[in-house]
Protein backbone atom coordinates (compact mmCIF):
# COMPACT_ATOMS: atom_id res chain seq x y z
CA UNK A 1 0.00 0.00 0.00
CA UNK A 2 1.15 3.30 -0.86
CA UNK A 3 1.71 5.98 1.59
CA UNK A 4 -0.17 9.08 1.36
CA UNK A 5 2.67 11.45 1.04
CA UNK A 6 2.34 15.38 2.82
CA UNK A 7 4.46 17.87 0.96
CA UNK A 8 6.15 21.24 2.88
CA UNK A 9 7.79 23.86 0.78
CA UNK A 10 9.71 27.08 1.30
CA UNK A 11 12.07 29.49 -1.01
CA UNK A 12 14.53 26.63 -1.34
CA UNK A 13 13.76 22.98 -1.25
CA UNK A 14 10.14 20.73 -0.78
CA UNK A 15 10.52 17.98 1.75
CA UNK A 16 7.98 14.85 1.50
CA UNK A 17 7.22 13.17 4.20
CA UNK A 18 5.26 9.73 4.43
CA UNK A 19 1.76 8.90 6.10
CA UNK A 20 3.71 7.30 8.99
CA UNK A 21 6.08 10.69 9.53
CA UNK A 22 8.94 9.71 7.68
CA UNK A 23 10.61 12.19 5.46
CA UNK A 24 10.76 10.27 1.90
CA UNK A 25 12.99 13.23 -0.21
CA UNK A 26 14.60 16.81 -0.21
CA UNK A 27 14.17 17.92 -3.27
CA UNK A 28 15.61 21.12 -4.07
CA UNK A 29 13.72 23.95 -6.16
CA UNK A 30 16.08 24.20 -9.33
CA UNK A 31 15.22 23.31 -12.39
CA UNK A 32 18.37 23.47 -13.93
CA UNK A 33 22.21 23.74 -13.48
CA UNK A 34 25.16 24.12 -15.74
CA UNK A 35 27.65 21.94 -14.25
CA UNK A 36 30.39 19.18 -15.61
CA UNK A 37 29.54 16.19 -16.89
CA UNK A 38 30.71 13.29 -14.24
CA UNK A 39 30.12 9.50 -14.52
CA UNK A 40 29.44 7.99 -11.20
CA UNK A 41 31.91 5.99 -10.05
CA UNK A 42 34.72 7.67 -12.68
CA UNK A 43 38.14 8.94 -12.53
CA UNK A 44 39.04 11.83 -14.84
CA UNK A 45 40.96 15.08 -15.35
CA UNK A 46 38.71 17.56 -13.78
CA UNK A 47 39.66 20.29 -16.65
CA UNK A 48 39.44 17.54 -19.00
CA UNK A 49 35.13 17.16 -18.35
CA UNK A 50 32.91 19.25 -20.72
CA UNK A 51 30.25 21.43 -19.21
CA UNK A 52 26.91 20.79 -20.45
CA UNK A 53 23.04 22.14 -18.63
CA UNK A 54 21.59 19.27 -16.55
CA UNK A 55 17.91 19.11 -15.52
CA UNK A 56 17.66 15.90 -14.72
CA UNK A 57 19.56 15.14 -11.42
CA UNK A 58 20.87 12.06 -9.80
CA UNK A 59 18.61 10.22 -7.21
CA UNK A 60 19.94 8.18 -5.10
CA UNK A 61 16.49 6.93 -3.59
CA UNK A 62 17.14 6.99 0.31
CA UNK A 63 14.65 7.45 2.68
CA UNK A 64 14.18 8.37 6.24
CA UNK A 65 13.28 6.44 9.63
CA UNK A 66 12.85 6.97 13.01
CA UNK A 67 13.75 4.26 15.36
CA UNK A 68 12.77 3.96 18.88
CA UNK A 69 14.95 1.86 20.53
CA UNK A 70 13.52 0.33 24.20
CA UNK A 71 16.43 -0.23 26.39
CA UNK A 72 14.71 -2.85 28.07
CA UNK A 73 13.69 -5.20 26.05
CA UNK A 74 16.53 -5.33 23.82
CA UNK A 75 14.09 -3.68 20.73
CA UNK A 76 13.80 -1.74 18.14
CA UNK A 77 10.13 0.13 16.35
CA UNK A 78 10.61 1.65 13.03
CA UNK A 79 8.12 3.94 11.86
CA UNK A 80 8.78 2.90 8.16
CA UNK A 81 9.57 -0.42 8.27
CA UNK A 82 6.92 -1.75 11.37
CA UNK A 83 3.06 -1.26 11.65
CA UNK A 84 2.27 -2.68 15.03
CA UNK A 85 4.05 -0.96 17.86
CA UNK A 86 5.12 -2.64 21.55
CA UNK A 87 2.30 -2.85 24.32
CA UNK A 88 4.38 -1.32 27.28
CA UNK A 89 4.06 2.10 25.33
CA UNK A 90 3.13 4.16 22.39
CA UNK A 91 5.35 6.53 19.78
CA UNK A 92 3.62 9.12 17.79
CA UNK A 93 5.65 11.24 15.38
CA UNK A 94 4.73 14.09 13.44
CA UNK A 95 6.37 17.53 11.15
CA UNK A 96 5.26 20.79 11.36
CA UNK A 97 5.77 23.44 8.76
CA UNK A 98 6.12 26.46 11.06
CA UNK A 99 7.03 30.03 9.42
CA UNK A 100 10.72 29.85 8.86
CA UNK A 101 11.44 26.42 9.38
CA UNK A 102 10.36 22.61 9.70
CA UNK A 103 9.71 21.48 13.03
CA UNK A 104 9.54 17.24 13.62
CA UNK A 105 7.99 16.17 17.03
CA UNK A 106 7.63 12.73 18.66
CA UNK A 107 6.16 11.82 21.44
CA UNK A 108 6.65 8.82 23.46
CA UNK A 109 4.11 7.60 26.09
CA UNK A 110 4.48 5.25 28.97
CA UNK A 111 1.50 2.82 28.92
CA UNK A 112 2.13 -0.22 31.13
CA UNK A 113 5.30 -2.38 32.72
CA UNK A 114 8.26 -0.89 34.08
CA UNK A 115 9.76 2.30 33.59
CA UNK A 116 12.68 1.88 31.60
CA UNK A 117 15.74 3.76 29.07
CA UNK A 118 14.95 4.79 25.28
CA UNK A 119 16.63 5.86 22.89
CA UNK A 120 15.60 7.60 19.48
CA UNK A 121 17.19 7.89 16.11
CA UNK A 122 16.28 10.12 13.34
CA UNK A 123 17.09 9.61 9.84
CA UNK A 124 17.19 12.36 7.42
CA UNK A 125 17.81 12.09 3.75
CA UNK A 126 20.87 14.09 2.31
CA UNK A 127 18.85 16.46 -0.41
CA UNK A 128 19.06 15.48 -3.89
CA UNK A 129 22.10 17.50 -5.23
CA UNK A 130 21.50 19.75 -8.01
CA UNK A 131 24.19 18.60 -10.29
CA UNK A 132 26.33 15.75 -11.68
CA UNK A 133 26.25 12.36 -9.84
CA UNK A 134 30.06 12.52 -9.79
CA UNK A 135 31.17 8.99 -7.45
CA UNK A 136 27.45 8.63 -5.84
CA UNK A 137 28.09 9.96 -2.58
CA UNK A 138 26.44 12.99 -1.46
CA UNK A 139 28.18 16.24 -2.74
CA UNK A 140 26.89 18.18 -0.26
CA UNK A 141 29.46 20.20 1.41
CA UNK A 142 29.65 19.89 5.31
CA UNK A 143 30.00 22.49 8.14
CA UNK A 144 29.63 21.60 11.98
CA UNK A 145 30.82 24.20 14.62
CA UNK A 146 33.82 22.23 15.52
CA UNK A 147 35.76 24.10 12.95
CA UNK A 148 35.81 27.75 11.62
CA UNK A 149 35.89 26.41 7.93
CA UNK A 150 34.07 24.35 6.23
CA UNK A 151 34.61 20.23 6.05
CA UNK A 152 34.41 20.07 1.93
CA UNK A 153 32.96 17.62 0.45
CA UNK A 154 35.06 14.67 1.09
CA UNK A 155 34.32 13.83 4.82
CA UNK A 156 32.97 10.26 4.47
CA UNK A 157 31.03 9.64 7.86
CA UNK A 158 31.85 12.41 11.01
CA UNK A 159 29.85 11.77 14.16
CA UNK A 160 29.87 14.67 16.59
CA UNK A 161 28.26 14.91 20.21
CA UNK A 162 26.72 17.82 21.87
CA UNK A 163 27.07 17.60 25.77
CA UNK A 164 27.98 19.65 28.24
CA UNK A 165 31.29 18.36 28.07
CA UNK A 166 33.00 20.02 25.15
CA UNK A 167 36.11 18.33 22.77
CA UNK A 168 37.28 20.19 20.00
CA UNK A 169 37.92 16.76 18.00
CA UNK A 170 34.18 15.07 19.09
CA UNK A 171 32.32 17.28 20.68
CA UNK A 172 29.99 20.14 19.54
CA UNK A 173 28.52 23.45 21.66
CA UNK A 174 25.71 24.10 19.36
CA UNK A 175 23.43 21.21 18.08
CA UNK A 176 23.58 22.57 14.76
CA UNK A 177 24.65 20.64 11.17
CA UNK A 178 24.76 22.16 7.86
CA UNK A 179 24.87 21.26 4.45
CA UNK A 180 25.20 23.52 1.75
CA UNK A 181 26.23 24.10 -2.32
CA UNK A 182 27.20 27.48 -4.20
CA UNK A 183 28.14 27.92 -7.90
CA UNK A 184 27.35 30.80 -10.09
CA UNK A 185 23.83 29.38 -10.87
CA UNK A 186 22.62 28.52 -7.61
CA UNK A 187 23.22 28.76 -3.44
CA UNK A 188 21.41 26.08 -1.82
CA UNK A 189 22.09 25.61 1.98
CA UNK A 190 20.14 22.92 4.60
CA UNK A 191 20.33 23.35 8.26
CA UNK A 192 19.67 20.34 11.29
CA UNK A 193 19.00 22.62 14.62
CA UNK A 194 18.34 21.48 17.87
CA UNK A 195 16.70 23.95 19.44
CA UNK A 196 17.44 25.53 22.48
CA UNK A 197 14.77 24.07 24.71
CA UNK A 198 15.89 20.34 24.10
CA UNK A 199 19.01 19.33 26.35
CA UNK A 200 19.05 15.84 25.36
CA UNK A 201 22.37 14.33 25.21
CA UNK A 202 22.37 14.02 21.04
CA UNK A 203 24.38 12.18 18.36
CA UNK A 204 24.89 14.13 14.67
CA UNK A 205 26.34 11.17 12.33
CA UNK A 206 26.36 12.29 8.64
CA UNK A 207 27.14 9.44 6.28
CA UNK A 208 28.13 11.04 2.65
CA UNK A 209 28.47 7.80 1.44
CA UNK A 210 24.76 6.41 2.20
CA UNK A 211 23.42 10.13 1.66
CA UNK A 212 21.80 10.16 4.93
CA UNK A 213 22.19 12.54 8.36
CA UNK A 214 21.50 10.52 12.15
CA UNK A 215 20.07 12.15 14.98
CA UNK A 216 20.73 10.04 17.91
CA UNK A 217 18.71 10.76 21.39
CA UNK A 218 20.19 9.05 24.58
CA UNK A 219 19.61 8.51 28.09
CA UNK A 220 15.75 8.99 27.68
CA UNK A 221 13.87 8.12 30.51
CA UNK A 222 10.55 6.78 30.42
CA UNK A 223 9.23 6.54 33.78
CA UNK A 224 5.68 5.11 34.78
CA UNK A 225 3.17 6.91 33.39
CA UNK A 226 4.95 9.69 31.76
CA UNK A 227 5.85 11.08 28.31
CA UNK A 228 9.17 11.78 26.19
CA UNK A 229 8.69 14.88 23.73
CA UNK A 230 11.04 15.21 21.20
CA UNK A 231 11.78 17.93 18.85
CA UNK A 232 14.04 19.16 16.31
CA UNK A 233 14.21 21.33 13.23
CA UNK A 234 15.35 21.73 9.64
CA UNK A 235 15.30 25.30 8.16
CA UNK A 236 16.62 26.36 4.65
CA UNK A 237 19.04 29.18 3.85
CA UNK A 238 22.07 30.91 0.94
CA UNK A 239 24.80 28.20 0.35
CA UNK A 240 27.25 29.15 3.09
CA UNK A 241 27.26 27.85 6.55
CA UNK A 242 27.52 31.95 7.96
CA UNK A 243 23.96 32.54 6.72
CA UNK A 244 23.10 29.17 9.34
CA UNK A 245 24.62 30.58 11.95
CA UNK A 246 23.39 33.70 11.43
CA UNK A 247 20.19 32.55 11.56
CA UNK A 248 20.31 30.84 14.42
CA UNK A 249 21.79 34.12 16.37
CA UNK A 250 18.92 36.28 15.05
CA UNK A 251 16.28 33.52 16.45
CA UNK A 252 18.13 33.27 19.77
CA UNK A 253 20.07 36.49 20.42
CA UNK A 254 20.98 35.54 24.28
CA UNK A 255 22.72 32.44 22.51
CA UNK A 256 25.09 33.62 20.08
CA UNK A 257 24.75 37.78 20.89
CA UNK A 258 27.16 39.55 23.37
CA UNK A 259 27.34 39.00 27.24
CA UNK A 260 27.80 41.89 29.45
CA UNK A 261 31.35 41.62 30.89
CA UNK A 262 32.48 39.01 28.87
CA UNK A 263 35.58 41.32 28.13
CA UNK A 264 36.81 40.78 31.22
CA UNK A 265 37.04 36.98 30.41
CA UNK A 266 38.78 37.10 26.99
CA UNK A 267 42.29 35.32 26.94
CA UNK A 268 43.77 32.36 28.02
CA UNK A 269 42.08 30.61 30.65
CA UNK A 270 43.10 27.30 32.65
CA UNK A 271 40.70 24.46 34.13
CA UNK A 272 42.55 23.31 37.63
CA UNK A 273 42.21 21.82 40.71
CA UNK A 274 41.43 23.65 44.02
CA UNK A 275 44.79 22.97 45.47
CA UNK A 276 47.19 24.70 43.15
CA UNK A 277 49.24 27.31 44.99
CA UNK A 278 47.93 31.42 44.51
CA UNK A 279 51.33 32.22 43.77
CA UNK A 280 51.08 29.89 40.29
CA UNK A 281 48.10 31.22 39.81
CA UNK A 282 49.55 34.70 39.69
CA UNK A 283 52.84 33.86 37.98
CA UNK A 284 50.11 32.79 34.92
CA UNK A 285 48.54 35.49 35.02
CA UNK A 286 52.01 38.12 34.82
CA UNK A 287 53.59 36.05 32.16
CA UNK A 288 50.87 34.30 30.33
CA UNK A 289 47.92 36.46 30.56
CA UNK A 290 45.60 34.48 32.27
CA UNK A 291 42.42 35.77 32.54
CA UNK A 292 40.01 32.93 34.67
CA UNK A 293 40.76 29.97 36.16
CA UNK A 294 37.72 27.67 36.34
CA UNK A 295 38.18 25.11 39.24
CA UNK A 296 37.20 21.53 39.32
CA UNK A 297 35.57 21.00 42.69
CA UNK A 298 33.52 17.66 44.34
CA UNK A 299 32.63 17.59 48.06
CA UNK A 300 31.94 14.19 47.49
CA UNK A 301 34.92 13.02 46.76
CA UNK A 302 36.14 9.66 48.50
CA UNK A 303 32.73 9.36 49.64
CA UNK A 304 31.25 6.34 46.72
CA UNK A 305 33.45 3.68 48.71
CA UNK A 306 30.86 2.25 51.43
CA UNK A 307 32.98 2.05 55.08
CA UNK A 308 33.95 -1.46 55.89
């Protein structure tokens, strides 16, 4: 049985999304693009390919999911794949097409058993790229705000966090992912946000190679009872990941804008223990120009081991 498909459209691309909530294609709004001709799979001189105007772009037919994954019982519901979902409780999942962006929701409710650990993922199609096939990977370029410039097109799979705990390699301080394309014809950019009111520890994987982006939602807890709400959002902009972030500081100024006094805080900075001496302190500060010294502090420490 076919699904009854639901279309959304803004200034850039049309996303279809299935009966069951699952987003089928990203289909950008270009008609045309004058571009090389590539083989996929081939090898050649890059100034030895002819340009030519393509209107027919490559498809590489992948579709999204959303798997809820009980903890639990060791299972797995996906929205595209299964029709009858688990007694103990009940997923719904649904898009929105709010004013300057797509919002997705899901809700998870606690019907009967024990309360017990989920975890969500949500698959997103790369958007069909408006141009030559090339290998058959996605030729989307890449930016995540791990790095000032952008990750090209030749990234393979990168998996990033965002956690409180912040690496420069792994870890990211805003939930935000974009893709993104710019030639003389066209300037296409596609956004994955997080939004500020959802702390969830979360996953970004972006496989170039499949053509698909993973949103991964740990350490959910389903007590008895009780309800998981999910949300996320996709939002369209130029082909540059500055117009992203810039969008995302003009929605949430008190994220990205100034903070009074924050002057006073610029420099070098070290993370320490309580019990290094003042004077060492000070010494950095003369000769290296440190600025703050955040201090690493548990009253509880020594106090997990039970007394024998």
């Amino acid at each position: 049985m076919k699904d009854n498909l639901k279309c959304f459209q803004d200034q850039h691309f049309v996303i279809t999304i299935t009966e069951n909530g699952c987003v089928s294609e990203i289909r950008p709004l270009v008609h045309s693009v004058c571009a090389k001709i590539e083989t996929i799979g081939a090898i050649a001189d890059e100034n030895a390919r002819p340009t030519a105007t393509l209107n027919d772009f490559f498809d590489p037919h992948i579709h999204g999911d959303c798997l809820v994954h009980d903890k639990l019982t060791h299972t797995a519901f996906s929205f595209r794949h299964h029709e009858q979902q688990p007694g103990n409780w009940q997923a719904v999942q649904k898009w929105f097409d709010r004013e300057d962006h797509w919002e997705w929701n899901l809700e998870i409710i606690h019907l009967d058993g024990a309360e017990r650990e989920m975890s969500v993922e949500l698959l997103l199609p790369h958007p069909i790229f408006p141009g030559a096939p090339g290998p058959g990977h996605s030729k989307w370029k890449l930016w995540l705000p791990v790095s000032q410039e952008s990750l090209g097109n030749d990234y393979g799979i990168r998996k990033v966090h965002h956690c409180k705990c912040i690496d420069e390699k792994t870890d990211i301080p805003l939930p935000l992912c974009t893709l993104f394309h710019s030639t003389q014809d066209i300037s296409l950019g596609l956004s994955y946000l997080l939004p500020p009111d959802q702390t969830w520890y979360t996953d970004f994987e972006i496989d170039q190679r499949n053509w698909m982006t993973k949103i991964t939602f740990n350490n959910l807890g389903l007590v008895k009872h009780g309800k998981i709400n999910l949300k996320f959002w996709i939002f369209s902009h130029e082909g540059d990941w500055r117009p992203a972030l810039g969008w995302v500081r003009n929605k949430f100024p008190k994220i990205l804008g100034p903070v009074p006094g924050q002057e006073k805080l610029e420099g070098n900075m070290a993370y320490t223990i309580p019990m290094i001496p003042e004077k060492r302190i000070k010494d950095w500060s003369q000769k290296m120009h440190l600025r703050w010294n955040e201090l690493f502090y548990c009253r509880n420490f020594g106090m997990f081991q039970k007394p024998s």
